[in-house]
Protein backbone atom coordinates (compact mmCIF):
# COMPACT_ATOMS: atom_id res chain seq x y z
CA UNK A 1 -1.04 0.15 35.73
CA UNK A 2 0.57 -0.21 39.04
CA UNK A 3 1.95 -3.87 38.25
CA UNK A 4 3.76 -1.88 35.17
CA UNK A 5 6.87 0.71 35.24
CA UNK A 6 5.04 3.48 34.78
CA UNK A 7 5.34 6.06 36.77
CA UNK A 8 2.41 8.73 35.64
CA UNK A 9 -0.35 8.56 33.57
CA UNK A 10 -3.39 10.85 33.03
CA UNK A 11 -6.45 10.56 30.67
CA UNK A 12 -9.77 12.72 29.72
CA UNK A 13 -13.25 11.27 29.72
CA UNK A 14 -14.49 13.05 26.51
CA UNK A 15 -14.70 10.74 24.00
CA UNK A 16 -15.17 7.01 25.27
CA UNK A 17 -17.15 8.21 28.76
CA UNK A 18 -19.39 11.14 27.12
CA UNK A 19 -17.48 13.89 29.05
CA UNK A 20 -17.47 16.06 26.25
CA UNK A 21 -15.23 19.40 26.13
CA UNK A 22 -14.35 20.16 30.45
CA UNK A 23 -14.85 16.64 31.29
CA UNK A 24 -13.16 15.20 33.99
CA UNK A 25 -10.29 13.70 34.00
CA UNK A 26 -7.51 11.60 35.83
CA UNK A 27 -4.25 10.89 36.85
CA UNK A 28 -2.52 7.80 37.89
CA UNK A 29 0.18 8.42 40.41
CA UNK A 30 2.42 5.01 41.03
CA UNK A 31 3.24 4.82 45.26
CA UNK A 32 6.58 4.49 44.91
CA UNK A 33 6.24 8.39 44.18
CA UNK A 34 4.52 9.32 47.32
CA UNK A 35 7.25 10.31 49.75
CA UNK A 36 8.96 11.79 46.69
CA UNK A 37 9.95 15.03 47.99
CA UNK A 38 12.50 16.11 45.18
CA UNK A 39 8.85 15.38 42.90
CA UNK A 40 7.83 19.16 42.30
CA UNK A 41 3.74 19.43 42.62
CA UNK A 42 1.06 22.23 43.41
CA UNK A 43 -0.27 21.08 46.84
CA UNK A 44 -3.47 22.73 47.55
CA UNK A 45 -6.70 21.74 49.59
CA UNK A 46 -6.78 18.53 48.59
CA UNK A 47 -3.57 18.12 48.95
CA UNK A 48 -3.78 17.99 52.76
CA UNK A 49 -4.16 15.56 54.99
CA UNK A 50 -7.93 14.99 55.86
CA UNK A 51 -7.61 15.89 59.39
CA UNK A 52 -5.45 18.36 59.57
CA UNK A 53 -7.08 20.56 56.85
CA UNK A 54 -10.24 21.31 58.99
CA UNK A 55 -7.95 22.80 61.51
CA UNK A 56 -7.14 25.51 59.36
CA UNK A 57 -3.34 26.05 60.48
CA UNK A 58 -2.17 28.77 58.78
CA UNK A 59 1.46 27.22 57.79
CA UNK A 60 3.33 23.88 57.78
CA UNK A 61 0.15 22.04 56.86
CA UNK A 62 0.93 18.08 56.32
CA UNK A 63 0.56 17.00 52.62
CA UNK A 64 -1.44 14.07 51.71
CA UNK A 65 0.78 10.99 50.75
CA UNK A 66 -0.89 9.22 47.94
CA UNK A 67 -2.31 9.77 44.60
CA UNK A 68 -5.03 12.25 46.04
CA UNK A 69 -2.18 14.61 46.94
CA UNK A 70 -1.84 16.18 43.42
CA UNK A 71 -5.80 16.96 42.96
CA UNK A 72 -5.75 20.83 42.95
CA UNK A 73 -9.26 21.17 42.63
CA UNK A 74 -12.62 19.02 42.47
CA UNK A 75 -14.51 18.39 39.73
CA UNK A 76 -18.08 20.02 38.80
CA UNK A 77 -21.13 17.94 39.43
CA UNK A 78 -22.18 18.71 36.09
CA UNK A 79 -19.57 17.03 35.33
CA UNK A 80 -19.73 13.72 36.98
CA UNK A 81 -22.96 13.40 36.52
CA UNK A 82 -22.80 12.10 33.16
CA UNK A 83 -19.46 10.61 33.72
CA UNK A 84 -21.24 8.23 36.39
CA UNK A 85 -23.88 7.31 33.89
CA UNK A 86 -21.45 6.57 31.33
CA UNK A 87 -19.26 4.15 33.80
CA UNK A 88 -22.68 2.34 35.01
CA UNK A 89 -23.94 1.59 31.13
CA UNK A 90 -20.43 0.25 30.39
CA UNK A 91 -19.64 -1.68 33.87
CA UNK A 92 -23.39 -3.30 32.92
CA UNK A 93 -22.24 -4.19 29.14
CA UNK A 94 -18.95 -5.45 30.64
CA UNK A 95 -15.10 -4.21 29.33
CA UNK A 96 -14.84 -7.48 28.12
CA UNK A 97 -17.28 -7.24 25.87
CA UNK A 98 -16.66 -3.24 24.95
CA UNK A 99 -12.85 -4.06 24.29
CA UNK A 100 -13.76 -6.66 21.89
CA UNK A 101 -16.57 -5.02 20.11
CA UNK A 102 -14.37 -1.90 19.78
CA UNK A 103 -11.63 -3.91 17.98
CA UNK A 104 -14.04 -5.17 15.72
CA UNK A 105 -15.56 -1.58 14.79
CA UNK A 106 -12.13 0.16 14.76
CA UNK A 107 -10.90 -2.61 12.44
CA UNK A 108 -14.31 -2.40 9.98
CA UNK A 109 -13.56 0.73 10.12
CA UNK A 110 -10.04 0.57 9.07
CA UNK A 111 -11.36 -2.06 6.45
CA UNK A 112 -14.23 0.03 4.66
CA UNK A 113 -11.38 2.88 4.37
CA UNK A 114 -9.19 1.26 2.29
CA UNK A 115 -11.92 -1.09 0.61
CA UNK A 116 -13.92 1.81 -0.33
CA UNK A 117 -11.72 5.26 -0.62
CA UNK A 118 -9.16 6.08 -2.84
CA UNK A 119 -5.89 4.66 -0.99
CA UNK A 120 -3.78 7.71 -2.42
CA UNK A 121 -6.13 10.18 -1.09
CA UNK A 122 -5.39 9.32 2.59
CA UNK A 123 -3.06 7.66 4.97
CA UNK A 124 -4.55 5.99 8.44
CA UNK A 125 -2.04 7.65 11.02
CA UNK A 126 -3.12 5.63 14.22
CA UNK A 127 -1.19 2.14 14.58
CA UNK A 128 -3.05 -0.55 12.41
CA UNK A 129 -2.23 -2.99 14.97
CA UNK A 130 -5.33 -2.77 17.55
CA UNK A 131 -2.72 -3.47 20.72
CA UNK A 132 -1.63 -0.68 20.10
CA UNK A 133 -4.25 1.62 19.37
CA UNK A 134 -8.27 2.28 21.17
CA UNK A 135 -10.93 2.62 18.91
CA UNK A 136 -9.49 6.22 17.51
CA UNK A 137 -8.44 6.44 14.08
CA UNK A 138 -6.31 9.69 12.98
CA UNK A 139 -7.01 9.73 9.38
CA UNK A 140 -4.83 12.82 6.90
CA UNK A 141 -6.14 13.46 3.75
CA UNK A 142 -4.34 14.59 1.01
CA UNK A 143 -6.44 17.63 0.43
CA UNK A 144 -8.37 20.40 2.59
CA UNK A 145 -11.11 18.56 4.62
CA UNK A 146 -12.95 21.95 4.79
CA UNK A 147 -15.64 21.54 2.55
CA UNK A 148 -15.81 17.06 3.01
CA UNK A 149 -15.97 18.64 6.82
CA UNK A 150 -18.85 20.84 5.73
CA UNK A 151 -20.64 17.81 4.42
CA UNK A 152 -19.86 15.37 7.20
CA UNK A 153 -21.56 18.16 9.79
CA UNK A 154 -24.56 18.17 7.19
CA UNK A 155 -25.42 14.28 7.28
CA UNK A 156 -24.84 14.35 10.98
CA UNK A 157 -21.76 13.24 11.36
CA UNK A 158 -20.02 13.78 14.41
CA UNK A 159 -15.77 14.30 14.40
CA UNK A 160 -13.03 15.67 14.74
CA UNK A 161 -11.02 17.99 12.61
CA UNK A 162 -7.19 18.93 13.53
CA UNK A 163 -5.59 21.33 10.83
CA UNK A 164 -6.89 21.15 7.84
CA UNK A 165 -6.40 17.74 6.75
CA UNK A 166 -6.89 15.66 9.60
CA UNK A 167 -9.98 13.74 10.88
CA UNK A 168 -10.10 11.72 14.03
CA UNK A 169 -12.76 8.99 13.66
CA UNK A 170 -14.03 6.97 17.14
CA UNK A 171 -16.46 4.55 16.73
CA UNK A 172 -17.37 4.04 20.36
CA UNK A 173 -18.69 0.29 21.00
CA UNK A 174 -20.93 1.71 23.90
CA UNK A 175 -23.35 3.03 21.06
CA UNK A 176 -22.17 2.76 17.55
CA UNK A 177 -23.02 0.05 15.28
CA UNK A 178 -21.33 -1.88 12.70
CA UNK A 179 -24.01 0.05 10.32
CA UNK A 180 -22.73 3.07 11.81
CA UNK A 181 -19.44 2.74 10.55
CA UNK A 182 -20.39 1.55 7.11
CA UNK A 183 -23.07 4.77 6.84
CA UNK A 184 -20.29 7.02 7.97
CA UNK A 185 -17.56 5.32 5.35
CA UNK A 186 -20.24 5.52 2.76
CA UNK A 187 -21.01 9.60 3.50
CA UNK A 188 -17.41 10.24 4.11
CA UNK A 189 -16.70 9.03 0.12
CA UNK A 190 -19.91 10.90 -1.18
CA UNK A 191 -18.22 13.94 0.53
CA UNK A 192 -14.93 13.40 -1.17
CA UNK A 193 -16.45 13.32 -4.89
């Protein structure tokens, strides 16, 4: 990310790292923002220089200049305890590997869809192109989900609903299978008849 323009970035560890809801999360801050004084940020703790913070000045404490600078808090050890399983499973398997596997899944997935469920009953919201997407898909139905929802929950089948007539689908490539993804297809189109 630093090689790029951007500027900021932040991300949760929920789905692909097994944070679940509280996770931790991140931020990427690029340098060239560092000495940024006009940049507006809530400087607490660990926003301090190292040093100087055990001194325990009361005022004009010197701020921290790198990415560390805009933590305002630390994260629980319940937390990261998972988080650091997660990362040592998937540095094992490799990103290589996961990256590729996940385009395959997320693009079986995308295939089974519209191989095996009515084409006017939903529309695949997420970019089809898999540059441009991770292994999320952001599927709207054309009808309340409430009751295929229902059923979904009943065979075990774990997503997410936003409104009423969207599902987001994540296959991770960590532990889901190709059979996976066809099972869930194959439930998801019981559910809808």
């Amino acid at each position: 990310v630093s090689t790029q323009s951007t500027g900021f970035a932040a991300w949760c560890a929920n789905k692909y790292l097994n944070g679940g809801p509280g996770g931790v999360a991140g931020a990427f801050v690029h340098e060239k923002h560092f000495h940024d004084s006009s940049i507006k940020r809530m400087s607490g703790w660990w926003g301090i220089k190292t040093v100087e913070k055990w001194a325990m000045e009361p005022n004009n404490l010197p701020l921290r200049n790198d990415a560390i600078a805009y933590a305002v808090s630390f994260p629980s050890v319940m937390s990261v305890l998972p988080l650091m399983a997660s990362l040592d499973i998937m540095c094992s398997a490799g990103m290589d590997k996961l990256t590729q596997k996940q385009t395959l899944l997320t693009g079986y997935l995308e295939f089974l869809l519209h191989s095996n469920i009515d084409k006017s009953s939903f529309e695949i919201l997420t970019p089809s192109n898999p540059r441009d997407r991770g292994c999320q898909l952001s599927i709207r139905f054309n009808s309340n989900l409430d009751d295929i929802f229902k059923e979904l929950r009943r065979r075990g089948v774990v997503c997410d609903v936003r409104r009423s007539e969207l599902i987001r689908v994540a296959p991770a490539p960590v532990y889901n299978s190709f059979m996976d993804v066809y099972n869930f297809v194959m439930i998801l189109k019981h559910a809808m008849t």
